[in-house]
C-alpha atoms as a PDB file:
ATOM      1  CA  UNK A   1     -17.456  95.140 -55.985  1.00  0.00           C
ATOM      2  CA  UNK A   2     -17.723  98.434 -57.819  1.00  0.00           C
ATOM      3  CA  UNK A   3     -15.365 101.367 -56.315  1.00  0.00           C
ATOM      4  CA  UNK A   4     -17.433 103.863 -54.003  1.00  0.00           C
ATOM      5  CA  UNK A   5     -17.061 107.102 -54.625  1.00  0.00           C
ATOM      6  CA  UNK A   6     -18.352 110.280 -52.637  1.00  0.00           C
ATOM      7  CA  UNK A   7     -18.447 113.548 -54.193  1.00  0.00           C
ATOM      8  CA  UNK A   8     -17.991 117.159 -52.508  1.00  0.00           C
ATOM      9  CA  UNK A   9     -18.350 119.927 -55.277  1.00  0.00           C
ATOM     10  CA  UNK A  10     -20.329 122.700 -54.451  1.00  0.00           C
ATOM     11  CA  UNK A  11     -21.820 123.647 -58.237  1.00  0.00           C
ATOM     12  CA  UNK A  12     -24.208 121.677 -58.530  1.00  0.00           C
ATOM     13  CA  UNK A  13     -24.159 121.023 -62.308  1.00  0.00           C
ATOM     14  CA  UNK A  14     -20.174 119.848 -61.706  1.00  0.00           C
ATOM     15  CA  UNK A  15     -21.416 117.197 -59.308  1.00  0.00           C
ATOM     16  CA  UNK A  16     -24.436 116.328 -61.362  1.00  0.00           C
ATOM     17  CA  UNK A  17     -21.658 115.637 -64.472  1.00  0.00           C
ATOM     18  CA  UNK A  18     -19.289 114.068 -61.699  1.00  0.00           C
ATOM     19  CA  UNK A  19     -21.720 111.436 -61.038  1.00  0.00           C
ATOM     20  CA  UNK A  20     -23.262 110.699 -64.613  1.00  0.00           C
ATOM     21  CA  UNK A  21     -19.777 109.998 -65.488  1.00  0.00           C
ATOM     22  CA  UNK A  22     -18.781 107.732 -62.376  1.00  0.00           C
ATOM     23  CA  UNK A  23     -21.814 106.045 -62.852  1.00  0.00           C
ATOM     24  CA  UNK A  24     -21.757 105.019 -66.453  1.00  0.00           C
ATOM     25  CA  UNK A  25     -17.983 103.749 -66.038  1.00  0.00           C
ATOM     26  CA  UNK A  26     -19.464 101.268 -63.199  1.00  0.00           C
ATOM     27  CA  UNK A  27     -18.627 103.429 -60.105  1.00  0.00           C
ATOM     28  CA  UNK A  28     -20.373 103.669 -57.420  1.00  0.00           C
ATOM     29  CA  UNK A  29     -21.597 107.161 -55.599  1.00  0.00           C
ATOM     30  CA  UNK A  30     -22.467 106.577 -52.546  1.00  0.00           C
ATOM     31  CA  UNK A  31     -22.737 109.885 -50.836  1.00  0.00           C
ATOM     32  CA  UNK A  32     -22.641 113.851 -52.712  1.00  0.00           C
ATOM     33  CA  UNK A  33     -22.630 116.984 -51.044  1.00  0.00           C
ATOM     34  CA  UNK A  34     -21.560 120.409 -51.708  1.00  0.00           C
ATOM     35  CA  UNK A  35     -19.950 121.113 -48.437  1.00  0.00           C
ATOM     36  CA  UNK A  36     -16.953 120.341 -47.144  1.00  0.00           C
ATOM     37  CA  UNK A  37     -18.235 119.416 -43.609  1.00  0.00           C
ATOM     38  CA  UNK A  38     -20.470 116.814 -45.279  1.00  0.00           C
ATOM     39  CA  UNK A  39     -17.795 115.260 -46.801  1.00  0.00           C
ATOM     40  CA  UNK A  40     -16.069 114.419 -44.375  1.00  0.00           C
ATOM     41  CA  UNK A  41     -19.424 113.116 -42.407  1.00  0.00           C
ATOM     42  CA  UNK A  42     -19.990 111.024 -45.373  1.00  0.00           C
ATOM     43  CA  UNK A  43     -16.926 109.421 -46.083  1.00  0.00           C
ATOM     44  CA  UNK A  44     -17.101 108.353 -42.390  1.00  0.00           C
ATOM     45  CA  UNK A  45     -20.520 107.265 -42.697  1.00  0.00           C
ATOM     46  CA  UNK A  46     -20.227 105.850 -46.106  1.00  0.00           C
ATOM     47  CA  UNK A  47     -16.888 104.506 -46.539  1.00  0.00           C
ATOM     48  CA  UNK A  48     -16.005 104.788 -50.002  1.00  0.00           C
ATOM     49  CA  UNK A  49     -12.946 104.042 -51.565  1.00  0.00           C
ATOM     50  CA  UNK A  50     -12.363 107.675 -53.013  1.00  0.00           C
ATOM     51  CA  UNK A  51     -13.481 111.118 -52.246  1.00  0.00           C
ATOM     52  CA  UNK A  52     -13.449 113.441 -54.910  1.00  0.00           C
ATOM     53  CA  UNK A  53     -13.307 116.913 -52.839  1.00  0.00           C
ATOM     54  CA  UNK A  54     -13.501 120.551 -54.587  1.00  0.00           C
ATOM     55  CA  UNK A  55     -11.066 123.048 -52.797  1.00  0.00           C
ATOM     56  CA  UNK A  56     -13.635 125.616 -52.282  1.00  0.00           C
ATOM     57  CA  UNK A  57     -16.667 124.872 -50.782  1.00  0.00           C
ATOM     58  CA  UNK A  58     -18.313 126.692 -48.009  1.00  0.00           C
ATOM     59  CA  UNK A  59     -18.015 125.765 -44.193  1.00  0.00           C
ATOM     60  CA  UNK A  60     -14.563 123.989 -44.926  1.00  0.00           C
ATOM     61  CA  UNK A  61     -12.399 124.034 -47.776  1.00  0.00           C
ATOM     62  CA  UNK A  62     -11.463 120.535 -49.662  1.00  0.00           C
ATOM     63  CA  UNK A  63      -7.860 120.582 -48.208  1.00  0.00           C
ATOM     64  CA  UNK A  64      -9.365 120.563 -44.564  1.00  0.00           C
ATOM     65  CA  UNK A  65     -11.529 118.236 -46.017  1.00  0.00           C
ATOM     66  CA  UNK A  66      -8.856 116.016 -47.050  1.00  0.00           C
ATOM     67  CA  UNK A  67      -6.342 116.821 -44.256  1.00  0.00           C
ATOM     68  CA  UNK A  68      -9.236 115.078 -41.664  1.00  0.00           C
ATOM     69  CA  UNK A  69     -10.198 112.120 -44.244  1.00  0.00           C
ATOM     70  CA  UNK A  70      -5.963 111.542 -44.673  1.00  0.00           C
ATOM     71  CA  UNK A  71      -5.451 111.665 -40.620  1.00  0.00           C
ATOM     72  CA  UNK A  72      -8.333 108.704 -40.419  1.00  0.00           C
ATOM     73  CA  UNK A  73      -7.056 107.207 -43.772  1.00  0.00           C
ATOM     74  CA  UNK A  74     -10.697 107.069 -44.468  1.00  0.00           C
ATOM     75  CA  UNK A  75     -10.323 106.660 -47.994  1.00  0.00           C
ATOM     76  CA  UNK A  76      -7.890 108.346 -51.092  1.00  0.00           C
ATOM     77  CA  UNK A  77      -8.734 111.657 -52.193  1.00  0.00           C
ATOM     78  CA  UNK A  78      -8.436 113.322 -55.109  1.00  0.00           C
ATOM     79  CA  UNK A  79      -8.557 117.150 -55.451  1.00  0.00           C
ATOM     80  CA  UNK A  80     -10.789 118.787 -58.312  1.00  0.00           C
ATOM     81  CA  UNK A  81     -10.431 121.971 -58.493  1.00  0.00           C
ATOM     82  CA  UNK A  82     -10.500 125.011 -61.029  1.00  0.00           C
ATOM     83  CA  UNK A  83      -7.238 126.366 -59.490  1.00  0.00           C
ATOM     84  CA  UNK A  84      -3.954 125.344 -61.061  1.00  0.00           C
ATOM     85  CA  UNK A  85      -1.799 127.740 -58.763  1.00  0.00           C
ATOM     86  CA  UNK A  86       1.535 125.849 -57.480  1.00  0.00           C
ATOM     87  CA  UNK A  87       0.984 126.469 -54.130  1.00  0.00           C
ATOM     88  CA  UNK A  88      -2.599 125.209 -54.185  1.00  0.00           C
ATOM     89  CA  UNK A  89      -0.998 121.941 -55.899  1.00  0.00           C
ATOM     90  CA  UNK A  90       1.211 121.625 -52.643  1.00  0.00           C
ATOM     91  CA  UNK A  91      -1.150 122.373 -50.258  1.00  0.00           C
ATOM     92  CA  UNK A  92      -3.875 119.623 -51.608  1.00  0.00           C
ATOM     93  CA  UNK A  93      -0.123 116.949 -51.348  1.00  0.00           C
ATOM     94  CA  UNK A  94       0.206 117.840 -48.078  1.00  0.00           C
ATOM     95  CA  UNK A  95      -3.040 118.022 -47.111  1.00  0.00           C
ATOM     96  CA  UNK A  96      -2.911 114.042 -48.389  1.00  0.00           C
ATOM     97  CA  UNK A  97      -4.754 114.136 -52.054  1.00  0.00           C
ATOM     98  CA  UNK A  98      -3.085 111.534 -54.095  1.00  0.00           C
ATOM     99  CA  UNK A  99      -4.282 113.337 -57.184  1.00  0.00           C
ATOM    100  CA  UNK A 100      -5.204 116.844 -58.880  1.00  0.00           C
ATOM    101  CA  UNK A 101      -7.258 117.314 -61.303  1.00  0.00           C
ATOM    102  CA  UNK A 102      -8.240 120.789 -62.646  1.00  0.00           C
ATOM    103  CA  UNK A 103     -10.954 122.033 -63.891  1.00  0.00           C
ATOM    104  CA  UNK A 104     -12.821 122.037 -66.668  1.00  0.00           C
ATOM    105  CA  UNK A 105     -11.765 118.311 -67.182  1.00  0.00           C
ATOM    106  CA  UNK A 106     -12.141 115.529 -69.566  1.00  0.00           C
ATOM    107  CA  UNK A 107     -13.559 112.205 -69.091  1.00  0.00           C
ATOM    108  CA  UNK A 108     -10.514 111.075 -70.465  1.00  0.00           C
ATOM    109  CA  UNK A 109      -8.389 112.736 -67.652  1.00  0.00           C
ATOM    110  CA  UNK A 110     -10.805 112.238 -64.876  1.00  0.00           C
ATOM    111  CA  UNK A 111     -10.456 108.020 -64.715  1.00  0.00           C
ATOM    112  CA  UNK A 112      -6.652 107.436 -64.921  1.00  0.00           C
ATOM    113  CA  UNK A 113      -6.619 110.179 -61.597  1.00  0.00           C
ATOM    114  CA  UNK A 114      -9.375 108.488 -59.854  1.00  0.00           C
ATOM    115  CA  UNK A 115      -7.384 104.745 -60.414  1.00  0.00           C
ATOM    116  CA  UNK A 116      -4.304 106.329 -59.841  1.00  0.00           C
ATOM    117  CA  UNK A 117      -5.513 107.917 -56.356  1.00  0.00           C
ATOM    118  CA  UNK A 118      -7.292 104.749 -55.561  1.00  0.00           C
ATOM    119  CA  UNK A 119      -3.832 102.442 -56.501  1.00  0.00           C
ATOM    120  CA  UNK A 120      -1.479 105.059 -54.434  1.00  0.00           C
ATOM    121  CA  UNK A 121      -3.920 104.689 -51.482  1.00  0.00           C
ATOM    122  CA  UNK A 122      -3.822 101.151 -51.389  1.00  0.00           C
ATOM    123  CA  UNK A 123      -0.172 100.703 -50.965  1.00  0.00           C
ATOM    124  CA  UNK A 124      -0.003 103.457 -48.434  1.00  0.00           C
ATOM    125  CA  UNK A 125      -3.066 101.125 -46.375  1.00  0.00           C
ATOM    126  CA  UNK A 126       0.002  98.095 -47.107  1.00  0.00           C
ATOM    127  CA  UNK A 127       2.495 100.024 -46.149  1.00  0.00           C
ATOM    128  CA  UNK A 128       0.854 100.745 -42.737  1.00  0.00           C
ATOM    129  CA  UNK A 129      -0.063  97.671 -42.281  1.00  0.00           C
ATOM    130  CA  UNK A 130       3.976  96.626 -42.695  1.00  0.00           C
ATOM    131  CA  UNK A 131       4.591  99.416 -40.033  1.00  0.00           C
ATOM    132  CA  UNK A 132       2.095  98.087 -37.544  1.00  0.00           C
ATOM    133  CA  UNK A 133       3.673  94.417 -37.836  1.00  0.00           C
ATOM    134  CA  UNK A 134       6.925  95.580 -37.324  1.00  0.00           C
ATOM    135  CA  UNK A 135       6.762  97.495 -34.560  1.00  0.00           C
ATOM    136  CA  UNK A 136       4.092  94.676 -33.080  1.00  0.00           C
ATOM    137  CA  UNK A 137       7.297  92.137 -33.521  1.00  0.00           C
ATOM    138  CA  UNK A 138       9.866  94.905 -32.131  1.00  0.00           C
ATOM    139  CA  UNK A 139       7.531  94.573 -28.978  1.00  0.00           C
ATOM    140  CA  UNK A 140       7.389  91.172 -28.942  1.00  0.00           C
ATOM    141  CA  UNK A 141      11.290  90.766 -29.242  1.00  0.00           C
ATOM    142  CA  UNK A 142      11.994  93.369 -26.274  1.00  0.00           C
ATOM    143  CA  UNK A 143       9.185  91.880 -24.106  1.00  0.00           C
ATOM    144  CA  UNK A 144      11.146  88.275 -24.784  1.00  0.00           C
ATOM    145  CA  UNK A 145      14.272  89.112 -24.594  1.00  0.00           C
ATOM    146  CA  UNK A 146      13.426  90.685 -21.103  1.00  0.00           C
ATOM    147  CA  UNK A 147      11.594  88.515 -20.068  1.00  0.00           C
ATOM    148  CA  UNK A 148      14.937  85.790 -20.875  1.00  0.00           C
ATOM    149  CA  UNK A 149      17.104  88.014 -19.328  1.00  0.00           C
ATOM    150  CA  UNK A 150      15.452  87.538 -15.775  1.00  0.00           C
ATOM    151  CA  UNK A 151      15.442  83.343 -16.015  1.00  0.00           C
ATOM    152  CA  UNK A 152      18.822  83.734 -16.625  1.00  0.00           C
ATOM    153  CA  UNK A 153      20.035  86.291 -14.029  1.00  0.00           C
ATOM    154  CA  UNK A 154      17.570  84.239 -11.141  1.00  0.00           C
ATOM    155  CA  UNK A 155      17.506  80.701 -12.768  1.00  0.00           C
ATOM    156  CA  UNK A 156      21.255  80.901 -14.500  1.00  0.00           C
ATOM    157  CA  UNK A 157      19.986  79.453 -17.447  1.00  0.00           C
ATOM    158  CA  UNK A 158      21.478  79.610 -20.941  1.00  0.00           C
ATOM    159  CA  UNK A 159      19.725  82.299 -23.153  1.00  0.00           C
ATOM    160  CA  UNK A 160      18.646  79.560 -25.531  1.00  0.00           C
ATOM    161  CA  UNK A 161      16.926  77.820 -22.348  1.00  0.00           C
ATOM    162  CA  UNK A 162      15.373  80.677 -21.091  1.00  0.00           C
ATOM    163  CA  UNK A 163      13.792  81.317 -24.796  1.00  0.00           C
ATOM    164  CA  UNK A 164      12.763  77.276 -24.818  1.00  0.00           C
ATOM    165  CA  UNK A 165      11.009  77.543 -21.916  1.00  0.00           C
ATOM    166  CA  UNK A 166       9.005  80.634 -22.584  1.00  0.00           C
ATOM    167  CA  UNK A 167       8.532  79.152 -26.412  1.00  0.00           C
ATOM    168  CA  UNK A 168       7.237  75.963 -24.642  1.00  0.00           C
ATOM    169  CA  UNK A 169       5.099  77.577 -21.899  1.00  0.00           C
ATOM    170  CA  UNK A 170       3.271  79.730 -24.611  1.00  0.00           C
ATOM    171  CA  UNK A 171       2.452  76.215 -26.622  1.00  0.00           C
ATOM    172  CA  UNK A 172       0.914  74.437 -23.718  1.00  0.00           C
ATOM    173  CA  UNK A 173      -1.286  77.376 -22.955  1.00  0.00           C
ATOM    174  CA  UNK A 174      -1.887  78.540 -25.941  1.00  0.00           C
ATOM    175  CA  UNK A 175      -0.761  81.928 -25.458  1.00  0.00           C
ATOM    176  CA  UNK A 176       1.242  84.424 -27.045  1.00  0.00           C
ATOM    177  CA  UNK A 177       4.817  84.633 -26.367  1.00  0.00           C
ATOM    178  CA  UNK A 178       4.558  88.194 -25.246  1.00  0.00           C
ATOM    179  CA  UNK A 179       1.587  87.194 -23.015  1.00  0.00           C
ATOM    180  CA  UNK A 180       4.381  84.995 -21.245  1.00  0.00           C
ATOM    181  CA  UNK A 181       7.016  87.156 -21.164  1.00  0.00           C
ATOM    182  CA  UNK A 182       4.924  89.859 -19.718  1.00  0.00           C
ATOM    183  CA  UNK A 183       3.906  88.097 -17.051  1.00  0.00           C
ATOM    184  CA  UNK A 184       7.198  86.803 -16.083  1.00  0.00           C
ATOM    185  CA  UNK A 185       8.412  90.563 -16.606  1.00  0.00           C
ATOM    186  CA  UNK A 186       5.925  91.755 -13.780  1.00  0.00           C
ATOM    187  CA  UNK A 187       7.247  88.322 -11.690  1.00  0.00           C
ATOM    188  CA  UNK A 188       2.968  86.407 -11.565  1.00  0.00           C
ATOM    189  CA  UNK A 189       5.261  83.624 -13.230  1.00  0.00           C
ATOM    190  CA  UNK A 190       8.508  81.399 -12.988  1.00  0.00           C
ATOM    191  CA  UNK A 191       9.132  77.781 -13.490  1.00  0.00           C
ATOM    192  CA  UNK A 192       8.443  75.549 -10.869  1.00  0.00           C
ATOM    193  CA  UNK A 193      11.996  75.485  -8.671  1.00  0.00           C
ATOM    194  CA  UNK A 194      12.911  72.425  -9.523  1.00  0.00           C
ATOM    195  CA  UNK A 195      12.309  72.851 -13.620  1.00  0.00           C
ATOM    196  CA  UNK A 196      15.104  72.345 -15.414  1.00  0.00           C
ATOM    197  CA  UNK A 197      15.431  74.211 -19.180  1.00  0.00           C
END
């Protein structure tokens, strides 16, 4: 699959350039405007795996631009701008551009920024991902061990019981643990009286 690309530059000869070049090293543009409300339209529309935004366009700047495409993690950005100004630089990494590229540029400088944006954005998409399932187990675990806490305060089984049960009661219906623990956490389910662990 070849990497989509949208473009927001508002000269029009830039962008014309922009694409020729994407285009004849296999990527694909999928969306171009010279606006910076468009862009971010068309990255949601479009879903490309980069967005090369200029900084100043009309209606909204590149680093809004960016700041709204970042707070989705739509896609990576890279800023291309003619504006080498320090502050600039840490406005477009705060704003969430993974690279800065001034201009004029050079073929030469433009790939290794666009691979580097699009390799930096796909181990912040992992590293999310790591956050999600971690916090998705830290629920699980506190939903358990809550859940094991009341069979053994009203049931005075062992904790290693009350975690075999809810293990084995999961299995047989073919539920999630925390689906179990849940609903003996809001007391719709206990072990039959005479159960034993």
């Amino acid at each position: 699959m070849p990497v989509r690309v949208v473009i927001a530059e508002d000269e029009a000869i830039v962008r014309l350039d922009l694409k020729e070049i994407m285009e004849e090293e296999g990527y694909q543009v999928v969306g171009e405007t010279g606006r910076g409300d468009e862009a971010v339209e068309l990255v949601r529309k479009n879903h490309p795996d980069l967005a090369i935004l200029d900084i100043k366009m009309p209606f909204v700047d590149g680093l809004t631009a960016a700041r709204e495409i970042n707070a989705e993690r739509l896609c990576a950005v890279l800023i291309l701008t003619a504006f080498s100004q320090r502050d600039l630089i840490d406005q477009a990494r705060n704003a969430g551009a993974l690279a800065y590229l001034v201009k004029p540029f050079q073929k030469s400088e433009l790939l290794p920024a666009i691979e580097m944006a699009i390799g930096r954005f796909a181990e912040m998409k992992a590293l999310d991902e790591q956050v999600k399932t971690l916090e998705e187990s830290l629920e699980v675990r506190k939903a358990v061990d809550r859940a094991k806490g009341i069979l053994m305060d009203e049931l005075g089984w062992r904790e290693h019981d009350s975690f075999s049960w809810i293990q084995r009661t999961a299995m047989r219906e073919r539920v999630r643990m925390i689906d179990v623990a849940h609903r003996i956490i809001d007391g719709t389910l206990r072990p039959d009286p005479d159960a034993t662990a």
